[in-house]
C-alpha atoms as a PDB file:
ATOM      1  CA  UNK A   1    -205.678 217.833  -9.114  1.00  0.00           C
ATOM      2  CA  UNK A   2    -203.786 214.901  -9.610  1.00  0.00           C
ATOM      3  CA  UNK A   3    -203.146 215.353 -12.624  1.00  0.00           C
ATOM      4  CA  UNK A   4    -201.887 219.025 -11.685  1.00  0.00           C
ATOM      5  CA  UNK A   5    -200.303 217.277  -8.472  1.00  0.00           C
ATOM      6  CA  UNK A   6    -198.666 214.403 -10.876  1.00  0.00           C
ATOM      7  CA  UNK A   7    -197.362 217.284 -12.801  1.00  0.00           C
ATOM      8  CA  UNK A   8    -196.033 218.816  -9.874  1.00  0.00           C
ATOM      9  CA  UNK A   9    -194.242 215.463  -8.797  1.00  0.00           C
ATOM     10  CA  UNK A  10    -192.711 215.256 -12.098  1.00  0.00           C
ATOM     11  CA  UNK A  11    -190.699 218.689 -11.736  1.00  0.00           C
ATOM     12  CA  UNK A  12    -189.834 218.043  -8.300  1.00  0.00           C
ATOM     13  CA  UNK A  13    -188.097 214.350 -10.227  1.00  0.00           C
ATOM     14  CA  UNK A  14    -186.777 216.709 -12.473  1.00  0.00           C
ATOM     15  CA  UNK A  15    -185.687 219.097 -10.093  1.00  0.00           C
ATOM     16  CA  UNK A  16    -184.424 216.282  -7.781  1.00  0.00           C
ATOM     17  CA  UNK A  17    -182.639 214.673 -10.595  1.00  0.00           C
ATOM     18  CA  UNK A  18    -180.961 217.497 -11.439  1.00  0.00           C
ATOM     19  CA  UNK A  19    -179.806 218.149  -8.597  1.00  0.00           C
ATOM     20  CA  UNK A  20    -178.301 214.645  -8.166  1.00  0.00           C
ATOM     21  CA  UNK A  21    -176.592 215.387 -11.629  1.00  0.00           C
ATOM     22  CA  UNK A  22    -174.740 218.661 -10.346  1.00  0.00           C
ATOM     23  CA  UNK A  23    -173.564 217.246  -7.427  1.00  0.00           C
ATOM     24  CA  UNK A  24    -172.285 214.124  -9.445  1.00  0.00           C
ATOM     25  CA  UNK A  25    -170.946 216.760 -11.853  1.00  0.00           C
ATOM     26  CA  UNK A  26    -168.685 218.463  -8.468  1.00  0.00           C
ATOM     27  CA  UNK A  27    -168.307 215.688  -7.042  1.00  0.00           C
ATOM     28  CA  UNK A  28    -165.935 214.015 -10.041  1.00  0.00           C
ATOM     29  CA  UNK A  29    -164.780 217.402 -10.822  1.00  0.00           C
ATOM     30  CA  UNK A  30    -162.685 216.686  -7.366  1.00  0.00           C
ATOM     31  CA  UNK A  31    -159.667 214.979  -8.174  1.00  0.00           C
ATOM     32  CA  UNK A  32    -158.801 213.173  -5.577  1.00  0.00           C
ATOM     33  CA  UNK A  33    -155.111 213.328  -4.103  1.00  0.00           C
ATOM     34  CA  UNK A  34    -153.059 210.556  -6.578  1.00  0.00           C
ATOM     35  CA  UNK A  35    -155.537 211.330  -9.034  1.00  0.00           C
ATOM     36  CA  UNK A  36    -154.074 211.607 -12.347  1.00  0.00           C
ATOM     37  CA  UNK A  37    -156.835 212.742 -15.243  1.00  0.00           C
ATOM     38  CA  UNK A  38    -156.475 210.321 -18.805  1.00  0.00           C
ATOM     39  CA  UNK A  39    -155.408 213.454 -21.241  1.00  0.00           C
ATOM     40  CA  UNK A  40    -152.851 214.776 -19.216  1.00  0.00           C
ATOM     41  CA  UNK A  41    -151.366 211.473 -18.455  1.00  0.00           C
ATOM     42  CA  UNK A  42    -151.409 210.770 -22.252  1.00  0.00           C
ATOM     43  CA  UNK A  43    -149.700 214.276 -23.113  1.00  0.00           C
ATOM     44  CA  UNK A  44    -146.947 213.582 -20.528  1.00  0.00           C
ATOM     45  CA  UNK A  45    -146.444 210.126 -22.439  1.00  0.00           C
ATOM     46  CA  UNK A  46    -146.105 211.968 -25.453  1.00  0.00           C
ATOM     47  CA  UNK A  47    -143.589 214.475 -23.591  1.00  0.00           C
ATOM     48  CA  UNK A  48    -141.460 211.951 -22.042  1.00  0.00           C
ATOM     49  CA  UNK A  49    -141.695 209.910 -25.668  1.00  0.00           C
ATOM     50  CA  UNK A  50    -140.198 213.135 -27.718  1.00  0.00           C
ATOM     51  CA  UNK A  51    -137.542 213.586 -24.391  1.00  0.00           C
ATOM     52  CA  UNK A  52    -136.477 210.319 -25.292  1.00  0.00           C
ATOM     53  CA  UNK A  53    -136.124 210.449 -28.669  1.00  0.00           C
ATOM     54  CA  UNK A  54    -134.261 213.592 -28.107  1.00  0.00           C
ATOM     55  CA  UNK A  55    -132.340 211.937 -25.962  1.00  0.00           C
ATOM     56  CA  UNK A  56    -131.178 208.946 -28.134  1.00  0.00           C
ATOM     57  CA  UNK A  57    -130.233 211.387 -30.972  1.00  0.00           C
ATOM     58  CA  UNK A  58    -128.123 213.807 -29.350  1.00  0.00           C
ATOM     59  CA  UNK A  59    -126.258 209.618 -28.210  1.00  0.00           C
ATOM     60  CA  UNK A  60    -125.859 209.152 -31.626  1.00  0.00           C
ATOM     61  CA  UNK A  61    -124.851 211.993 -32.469  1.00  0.00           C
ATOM     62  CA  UNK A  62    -121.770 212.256 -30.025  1.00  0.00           C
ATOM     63  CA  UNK A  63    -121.404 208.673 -30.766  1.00  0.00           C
ATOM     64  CA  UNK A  64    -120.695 209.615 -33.674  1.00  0.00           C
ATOM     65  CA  UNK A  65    -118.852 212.704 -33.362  1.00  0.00           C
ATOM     66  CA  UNK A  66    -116.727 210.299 -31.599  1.00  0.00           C
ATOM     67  CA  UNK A  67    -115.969 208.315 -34.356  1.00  0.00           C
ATOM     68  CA  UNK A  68    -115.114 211.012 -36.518  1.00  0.00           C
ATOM     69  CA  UNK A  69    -112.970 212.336 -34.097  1.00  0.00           C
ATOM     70  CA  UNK A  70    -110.884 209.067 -33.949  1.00  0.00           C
ATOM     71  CA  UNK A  71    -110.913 208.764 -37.443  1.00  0.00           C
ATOM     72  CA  UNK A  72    -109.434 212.456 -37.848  1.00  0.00           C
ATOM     73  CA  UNK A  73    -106.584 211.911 -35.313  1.00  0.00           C
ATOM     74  CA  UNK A  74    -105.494 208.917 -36.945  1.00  0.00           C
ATOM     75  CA  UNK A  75    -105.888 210.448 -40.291  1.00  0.00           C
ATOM     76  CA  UNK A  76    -103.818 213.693 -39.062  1.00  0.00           C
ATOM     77  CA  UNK A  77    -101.322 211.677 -37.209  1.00  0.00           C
ATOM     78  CA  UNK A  78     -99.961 208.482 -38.458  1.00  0.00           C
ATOM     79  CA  UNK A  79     -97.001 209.610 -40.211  1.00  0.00           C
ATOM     80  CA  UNK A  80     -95.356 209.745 -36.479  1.00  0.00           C
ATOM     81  CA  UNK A  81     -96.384 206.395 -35.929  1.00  0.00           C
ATOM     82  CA  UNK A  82     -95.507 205.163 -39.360  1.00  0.00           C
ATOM     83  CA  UNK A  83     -91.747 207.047 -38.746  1.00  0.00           C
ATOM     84  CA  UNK A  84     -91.273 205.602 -35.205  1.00  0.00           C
ATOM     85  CA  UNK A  85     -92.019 202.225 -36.262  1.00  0.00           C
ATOM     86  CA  UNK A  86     -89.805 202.307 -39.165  1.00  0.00           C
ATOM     87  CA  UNK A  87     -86.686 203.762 -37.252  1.00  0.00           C
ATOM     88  CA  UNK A  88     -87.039 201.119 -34.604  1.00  0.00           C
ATOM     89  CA  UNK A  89     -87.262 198.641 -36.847  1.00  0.00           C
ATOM     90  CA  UNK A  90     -83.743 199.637 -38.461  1.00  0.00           C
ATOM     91  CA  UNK A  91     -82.504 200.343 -35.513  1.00  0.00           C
ATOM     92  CA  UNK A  92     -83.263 196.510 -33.995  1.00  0.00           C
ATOM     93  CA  UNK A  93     -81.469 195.390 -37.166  1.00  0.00           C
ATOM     94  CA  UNK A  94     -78.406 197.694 -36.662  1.00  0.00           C
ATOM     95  CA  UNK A  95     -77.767 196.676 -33.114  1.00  0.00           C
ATOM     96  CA  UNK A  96     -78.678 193.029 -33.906  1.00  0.00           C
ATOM     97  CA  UNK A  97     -76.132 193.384 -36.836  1.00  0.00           C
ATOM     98  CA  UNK A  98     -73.295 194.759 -34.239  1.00  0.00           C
ATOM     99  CA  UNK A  99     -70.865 192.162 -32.104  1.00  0.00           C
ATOM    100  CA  UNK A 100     -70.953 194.381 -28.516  1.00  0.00           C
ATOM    101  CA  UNK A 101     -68.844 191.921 -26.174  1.00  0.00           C
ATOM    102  CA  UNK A 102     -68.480 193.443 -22.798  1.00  0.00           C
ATOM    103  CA  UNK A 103     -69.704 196.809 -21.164  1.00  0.00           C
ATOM    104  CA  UNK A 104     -67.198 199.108 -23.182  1.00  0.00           C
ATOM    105  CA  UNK A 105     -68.419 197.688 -25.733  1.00  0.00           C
ATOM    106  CA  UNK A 106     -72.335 197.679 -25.041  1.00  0.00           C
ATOM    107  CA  UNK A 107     -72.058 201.356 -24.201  1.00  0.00           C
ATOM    108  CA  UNK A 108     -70.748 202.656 -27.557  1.00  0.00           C
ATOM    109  CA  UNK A 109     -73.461 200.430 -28.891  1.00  0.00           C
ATOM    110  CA  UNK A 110     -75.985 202.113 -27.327  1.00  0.00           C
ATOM    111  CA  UNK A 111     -74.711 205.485 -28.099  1.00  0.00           C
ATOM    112  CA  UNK A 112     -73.657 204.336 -31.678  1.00  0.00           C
ATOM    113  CA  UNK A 113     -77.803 204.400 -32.490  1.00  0.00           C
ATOM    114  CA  UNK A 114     -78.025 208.053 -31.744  1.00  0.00           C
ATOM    115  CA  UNK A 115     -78.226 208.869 -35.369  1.00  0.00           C
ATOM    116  CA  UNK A 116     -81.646 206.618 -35.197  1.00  0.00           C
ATOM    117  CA  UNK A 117     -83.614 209.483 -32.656  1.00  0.00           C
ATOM    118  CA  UNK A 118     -82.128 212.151 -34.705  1.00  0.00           C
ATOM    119  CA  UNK A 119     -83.357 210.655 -38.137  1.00  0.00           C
ATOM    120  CA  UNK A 120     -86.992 210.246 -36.344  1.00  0.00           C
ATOM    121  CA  UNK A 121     -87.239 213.975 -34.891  1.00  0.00           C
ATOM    122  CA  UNK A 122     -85.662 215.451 -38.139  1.00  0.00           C
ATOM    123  CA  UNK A 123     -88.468 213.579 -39.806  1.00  0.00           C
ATOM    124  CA  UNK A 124     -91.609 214.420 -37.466  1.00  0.00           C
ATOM    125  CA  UNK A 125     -90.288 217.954 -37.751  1.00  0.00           C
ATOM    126  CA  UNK A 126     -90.058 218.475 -41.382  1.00  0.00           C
ATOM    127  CA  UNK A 127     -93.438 216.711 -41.798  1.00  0.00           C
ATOM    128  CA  UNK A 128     -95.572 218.214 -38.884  1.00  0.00           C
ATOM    129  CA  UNK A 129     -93.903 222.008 -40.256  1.00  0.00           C
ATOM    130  CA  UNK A 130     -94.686 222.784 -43.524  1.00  0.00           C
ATOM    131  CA  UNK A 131     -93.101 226.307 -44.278  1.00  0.00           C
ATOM    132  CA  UNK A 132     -89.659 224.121 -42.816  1.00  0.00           C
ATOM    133  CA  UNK A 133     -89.753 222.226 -46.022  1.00  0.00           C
ATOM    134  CA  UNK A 134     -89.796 225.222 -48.510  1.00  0.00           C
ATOM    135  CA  UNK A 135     -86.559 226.772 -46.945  1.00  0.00           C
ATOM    136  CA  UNK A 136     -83.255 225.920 -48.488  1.00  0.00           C
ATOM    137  CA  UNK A 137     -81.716 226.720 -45.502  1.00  0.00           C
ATOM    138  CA  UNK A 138     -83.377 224.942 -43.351  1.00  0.00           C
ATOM    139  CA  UNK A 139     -82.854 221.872 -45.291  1.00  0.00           C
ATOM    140  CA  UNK A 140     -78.658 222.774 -45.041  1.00  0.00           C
ATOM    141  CA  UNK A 141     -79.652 222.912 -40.959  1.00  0.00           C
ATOM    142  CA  UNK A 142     -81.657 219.925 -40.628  1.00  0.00           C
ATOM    143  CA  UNK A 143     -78.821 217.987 -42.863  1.00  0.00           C
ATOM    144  CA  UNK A 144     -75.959 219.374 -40.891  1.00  0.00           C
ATOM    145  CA  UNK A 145     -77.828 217.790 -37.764  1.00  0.00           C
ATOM    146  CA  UNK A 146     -78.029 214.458 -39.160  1.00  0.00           C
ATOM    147  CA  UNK A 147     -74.143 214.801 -40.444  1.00  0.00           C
ATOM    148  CA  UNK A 148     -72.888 215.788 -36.773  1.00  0.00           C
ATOM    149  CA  UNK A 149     -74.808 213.071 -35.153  1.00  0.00           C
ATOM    150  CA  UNK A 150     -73.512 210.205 -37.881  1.00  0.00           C
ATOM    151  CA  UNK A 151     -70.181 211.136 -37.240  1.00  0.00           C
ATOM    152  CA  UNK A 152     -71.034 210.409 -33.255  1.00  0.00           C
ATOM    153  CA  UNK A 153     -72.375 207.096 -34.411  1.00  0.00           C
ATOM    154  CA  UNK A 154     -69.732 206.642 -36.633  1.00  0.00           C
ATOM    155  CA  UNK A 155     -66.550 207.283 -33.486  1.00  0.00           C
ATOM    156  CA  UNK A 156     -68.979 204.678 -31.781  1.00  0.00           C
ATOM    157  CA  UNK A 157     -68.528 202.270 -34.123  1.00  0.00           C
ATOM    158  CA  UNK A 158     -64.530 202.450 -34.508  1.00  0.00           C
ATOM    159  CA  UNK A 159     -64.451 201.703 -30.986  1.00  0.00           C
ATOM    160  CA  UNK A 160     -66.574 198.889 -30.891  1.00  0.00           C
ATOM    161  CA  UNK A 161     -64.253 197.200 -34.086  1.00  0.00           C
ATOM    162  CA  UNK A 162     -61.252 198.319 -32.140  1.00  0.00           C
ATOM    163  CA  UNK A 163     -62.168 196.273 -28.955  1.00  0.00           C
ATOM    164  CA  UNK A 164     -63.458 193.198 -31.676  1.00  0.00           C
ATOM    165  CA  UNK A 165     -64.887 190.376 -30.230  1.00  0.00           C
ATOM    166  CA  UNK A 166     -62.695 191.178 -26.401  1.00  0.00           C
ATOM    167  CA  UNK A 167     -65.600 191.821 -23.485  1.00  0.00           C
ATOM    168  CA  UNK A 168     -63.843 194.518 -21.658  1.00  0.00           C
ATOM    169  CA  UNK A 169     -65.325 196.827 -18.679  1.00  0.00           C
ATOM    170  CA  UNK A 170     -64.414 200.569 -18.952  1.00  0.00           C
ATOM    171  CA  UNK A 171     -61.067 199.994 -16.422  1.00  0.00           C
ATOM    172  CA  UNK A 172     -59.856 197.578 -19.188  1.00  0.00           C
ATOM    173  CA  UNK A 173     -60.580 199.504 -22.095  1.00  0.00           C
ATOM    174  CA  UNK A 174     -58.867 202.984 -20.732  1.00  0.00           C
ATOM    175  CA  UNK A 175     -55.785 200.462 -19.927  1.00  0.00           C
ATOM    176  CA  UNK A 176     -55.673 198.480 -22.749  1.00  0.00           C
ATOM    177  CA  UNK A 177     -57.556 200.302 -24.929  1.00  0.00           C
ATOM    178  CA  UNK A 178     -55.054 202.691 -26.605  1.00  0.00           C
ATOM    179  CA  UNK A 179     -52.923 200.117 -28.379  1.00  0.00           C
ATOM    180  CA  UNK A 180     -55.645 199.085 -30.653  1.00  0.00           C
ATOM    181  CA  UNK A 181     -56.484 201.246 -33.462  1.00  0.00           C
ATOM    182  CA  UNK A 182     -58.677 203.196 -34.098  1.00  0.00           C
ATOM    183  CA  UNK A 183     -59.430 203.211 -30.320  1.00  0.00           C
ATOM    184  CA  UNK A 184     -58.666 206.733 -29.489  1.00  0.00           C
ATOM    185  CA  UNK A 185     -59.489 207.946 -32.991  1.00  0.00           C
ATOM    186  CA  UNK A 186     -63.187 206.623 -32.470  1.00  0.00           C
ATOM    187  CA  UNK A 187     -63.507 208.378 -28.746  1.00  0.00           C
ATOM    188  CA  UNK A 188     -61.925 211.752 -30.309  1.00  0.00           C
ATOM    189  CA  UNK A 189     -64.723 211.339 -33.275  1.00  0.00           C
ATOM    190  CA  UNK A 190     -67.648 211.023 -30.563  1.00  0.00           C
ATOM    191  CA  UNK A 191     -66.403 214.394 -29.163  1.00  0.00           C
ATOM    192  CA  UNK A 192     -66.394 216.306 -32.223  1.00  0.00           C
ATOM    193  CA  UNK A 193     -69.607 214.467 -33.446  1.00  0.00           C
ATOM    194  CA  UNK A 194     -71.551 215.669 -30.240  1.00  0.00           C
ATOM    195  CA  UNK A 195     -70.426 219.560 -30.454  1.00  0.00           C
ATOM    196  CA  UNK A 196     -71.109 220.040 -33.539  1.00  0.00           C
ATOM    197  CA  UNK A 197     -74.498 218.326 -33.190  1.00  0.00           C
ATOM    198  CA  UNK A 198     -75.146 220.282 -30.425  1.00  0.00           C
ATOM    199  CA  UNK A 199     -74.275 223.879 -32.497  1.00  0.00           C
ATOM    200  CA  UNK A 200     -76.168 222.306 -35.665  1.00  0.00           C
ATOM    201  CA  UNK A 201     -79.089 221.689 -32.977  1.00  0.00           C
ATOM    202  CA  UNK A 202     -79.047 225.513 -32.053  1.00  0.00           C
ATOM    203  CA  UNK A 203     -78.405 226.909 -35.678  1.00  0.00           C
ATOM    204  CA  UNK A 204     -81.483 224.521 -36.590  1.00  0.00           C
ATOM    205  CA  UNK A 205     -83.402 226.433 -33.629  1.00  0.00           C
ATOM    206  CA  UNK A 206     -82.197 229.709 -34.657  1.00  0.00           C
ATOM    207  CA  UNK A 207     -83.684 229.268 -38.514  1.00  0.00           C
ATOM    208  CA  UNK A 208     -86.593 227.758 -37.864  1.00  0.00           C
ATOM    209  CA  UNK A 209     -87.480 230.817 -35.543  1.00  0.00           C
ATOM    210  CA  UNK A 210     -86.044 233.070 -38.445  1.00  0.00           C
ATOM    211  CA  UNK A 211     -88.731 231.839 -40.901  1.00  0.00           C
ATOM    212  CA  UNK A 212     -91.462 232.213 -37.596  1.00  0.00           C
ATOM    213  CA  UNK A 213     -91.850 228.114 -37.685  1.00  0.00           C
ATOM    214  CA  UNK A 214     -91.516 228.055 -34.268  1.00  0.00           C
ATOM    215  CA  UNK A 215     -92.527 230.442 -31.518  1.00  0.00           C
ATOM    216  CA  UNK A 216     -89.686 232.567 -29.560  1.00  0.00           C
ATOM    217  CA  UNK A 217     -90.485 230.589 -25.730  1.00  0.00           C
ATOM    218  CA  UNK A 218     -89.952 227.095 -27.014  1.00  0.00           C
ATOM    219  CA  UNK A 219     -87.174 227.960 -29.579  1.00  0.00           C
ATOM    220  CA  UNK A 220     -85.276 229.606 -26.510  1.00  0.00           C
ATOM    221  CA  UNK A 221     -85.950 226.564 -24.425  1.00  0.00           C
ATOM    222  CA  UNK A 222     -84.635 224.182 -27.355  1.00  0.00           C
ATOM    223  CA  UNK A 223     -81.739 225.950 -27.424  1.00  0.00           C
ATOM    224  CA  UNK A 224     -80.983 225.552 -23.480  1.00  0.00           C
ATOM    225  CA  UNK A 225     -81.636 222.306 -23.140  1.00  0.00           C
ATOM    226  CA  UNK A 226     -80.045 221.804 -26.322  1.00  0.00           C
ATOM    227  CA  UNK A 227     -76.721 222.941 -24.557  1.00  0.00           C
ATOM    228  CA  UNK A 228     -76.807 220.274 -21.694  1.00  0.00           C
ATOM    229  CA  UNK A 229     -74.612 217.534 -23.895  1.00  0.00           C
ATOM    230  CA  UNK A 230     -71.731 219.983 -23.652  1.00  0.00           C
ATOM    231  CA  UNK A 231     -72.227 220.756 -19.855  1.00  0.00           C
ATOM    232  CA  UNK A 232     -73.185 217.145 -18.684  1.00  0.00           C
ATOM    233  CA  UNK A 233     -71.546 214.975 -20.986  1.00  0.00           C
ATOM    234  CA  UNK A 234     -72.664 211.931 -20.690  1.00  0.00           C
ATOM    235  CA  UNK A 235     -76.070 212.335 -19.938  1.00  0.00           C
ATOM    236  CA  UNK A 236     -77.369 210.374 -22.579  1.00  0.00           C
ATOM    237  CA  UNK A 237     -81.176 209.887 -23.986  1.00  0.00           C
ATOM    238  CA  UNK A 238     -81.772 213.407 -21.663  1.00  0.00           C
ATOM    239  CA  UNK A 239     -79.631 215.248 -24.519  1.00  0.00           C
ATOM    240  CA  UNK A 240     -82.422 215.478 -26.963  1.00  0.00           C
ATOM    241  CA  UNK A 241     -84.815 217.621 -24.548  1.00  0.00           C
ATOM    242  CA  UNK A 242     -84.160 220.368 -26.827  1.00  0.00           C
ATOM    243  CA  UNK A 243     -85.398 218.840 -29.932  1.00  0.00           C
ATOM    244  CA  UNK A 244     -88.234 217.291 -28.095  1.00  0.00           C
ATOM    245  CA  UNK A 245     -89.418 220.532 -26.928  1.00  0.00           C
ATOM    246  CA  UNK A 246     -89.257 221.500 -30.972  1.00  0.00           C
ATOM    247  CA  UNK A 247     -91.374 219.296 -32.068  1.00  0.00           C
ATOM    248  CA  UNK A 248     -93.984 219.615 -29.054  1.00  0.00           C
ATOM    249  CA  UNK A 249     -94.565 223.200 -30.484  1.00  0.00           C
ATOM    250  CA  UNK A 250     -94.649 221.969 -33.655  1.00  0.00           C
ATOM    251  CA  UNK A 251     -97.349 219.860 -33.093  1.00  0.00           C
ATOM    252  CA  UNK A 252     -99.047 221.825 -30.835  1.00  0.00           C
ATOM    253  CA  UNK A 253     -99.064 224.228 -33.937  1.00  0.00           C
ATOM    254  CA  UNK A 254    -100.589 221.589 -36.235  1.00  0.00           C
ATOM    255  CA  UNK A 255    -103.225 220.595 -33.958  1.00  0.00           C
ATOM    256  CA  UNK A 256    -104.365 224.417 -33.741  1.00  0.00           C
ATOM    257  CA  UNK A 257    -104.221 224.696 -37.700  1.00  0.00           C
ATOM    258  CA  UNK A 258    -106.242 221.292 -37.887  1.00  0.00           C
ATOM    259  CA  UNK A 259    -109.270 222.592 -35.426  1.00  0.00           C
ATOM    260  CA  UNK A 260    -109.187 225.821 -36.742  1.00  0.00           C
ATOM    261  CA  UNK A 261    -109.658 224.491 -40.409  1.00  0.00           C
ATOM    262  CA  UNK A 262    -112.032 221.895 -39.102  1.00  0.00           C
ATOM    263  CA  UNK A 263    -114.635 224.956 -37.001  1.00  0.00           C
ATOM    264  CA  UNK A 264    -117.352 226.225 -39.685  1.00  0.00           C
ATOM    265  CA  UNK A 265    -116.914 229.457 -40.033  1.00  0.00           C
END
């Protein structure tokens, strides 16, 4: 018997025990609010880990997509630059060259480097449009513009040597300014000089939208503003609108060309 109730005692341990072990078992299978269990806190580290590294490539990458793309516009572009700085730099030595006493004097000066704008956009067009440059004709065009506009520059200048050294204001030049030579003969050149740069503007339009260089909207918008020298004379700088508008579809053009060539296909 107590042997038999010893044995008896030992199952109820055992039965006690486990028991005690189930409701150990449910009691840590409970997580308690906060809780977080060890492998799913370790596979959200390794979550947030490949986020990050995700993260810092895709920087990297548009880092250096950047840098390609500021390496492409300058590569594309720096003829314009290269042109603008060069004109200036001629045209700071032509007007540094030039004795301009007085306001007459200054403003045929001013309007005497004309022929430096015209030499720039003639430039940025020919380069930036590459069908212009295997036209003869458009050649003829682009050189008649740069003729018309040197003879402006050119009337300029025989004014300014007919006044010399004298600083006069406009009342004293259109009263004294006829019995000097060359005086009237300079004025009469600037007139000529600016039609006919204005019609060898338009006939420059017109053939560059006969070869399809440059789209019918801005070519008939060249061509207005192109027109408002001979309606507003004297309006200065604002003359060129025409040709500015030119080369803005021009370039526009390029910079379509250059993406599409640059998208994989």
């Amino acid at each position: 018997m107590q042997a038999f109730g010893g044995l008896g005692c030992y199952r109820h341990l055992r039965l006690c025990r486990s028991h005690r072990l189930v409701a150990q078992d449910t009691t840590l299978s409970r997580w308690r609010h906060g809780f977080e269990p060890r492998w799913d806190h370790q596979r959200r580290q390794r979550v947030v880990a490949s986020e990050s590294k995700t993260h810092d490539r895709d920087g990297a990458r548009c880092t250096s997509l950047r840098c390609v793309s500021v390496r492409s516009t300058i590569h594309n572009w720096w003829p314009i630059a290269a042109f603008l700085s060069f004109v200036l730099a001629l045209q700071v030595v032509f007007a540094n060259s030039i004795v301009a006493n007085g306001k007459h004097a200054s403003d045929h000066l001013q309007s005497a480097g004309v022929i430096f704008p015209v030499a720039f956009f003639l430039s940025v067009i020919f380069w930036a449009a590459r069908e212009a440059r295997r036209h003869a004709d458009a050649w003829v065009a682009g050189a008649m513009v740069g003729l018309a506009f040197f003879i402006v520059a050119l009337g300029n200048l025989r004014v300014i040597w007919a006044i010399g050294g004298d600083s006069w204001t406009d009342a004293q030049a259109g009263a004294l300014g006829s019995a000097r030579p060359g005086f009237d003969s300079g004025h009469s050149l600037v007139e000529i000089g600016t039609t006919a740069g204005v019609a060898a503007i338009v006939l420059f339009i017109a053939v560059l939208r006969t070869h399809r260089i440059v789209r019918t909207g801005p070519a008939i918008a060249a061509a207005a503003l192109s027109l408002l020298p001979l309606i507003a004379p004297g309006i200065g700088p604002l003359g060129f609108l025409g040709i500015v508008v030119l080369i803005a579809d021009l370039c526009i053009q390029r910079a379509h060309q250059l993406k599409m060539a640059a998208t994989p296909v």
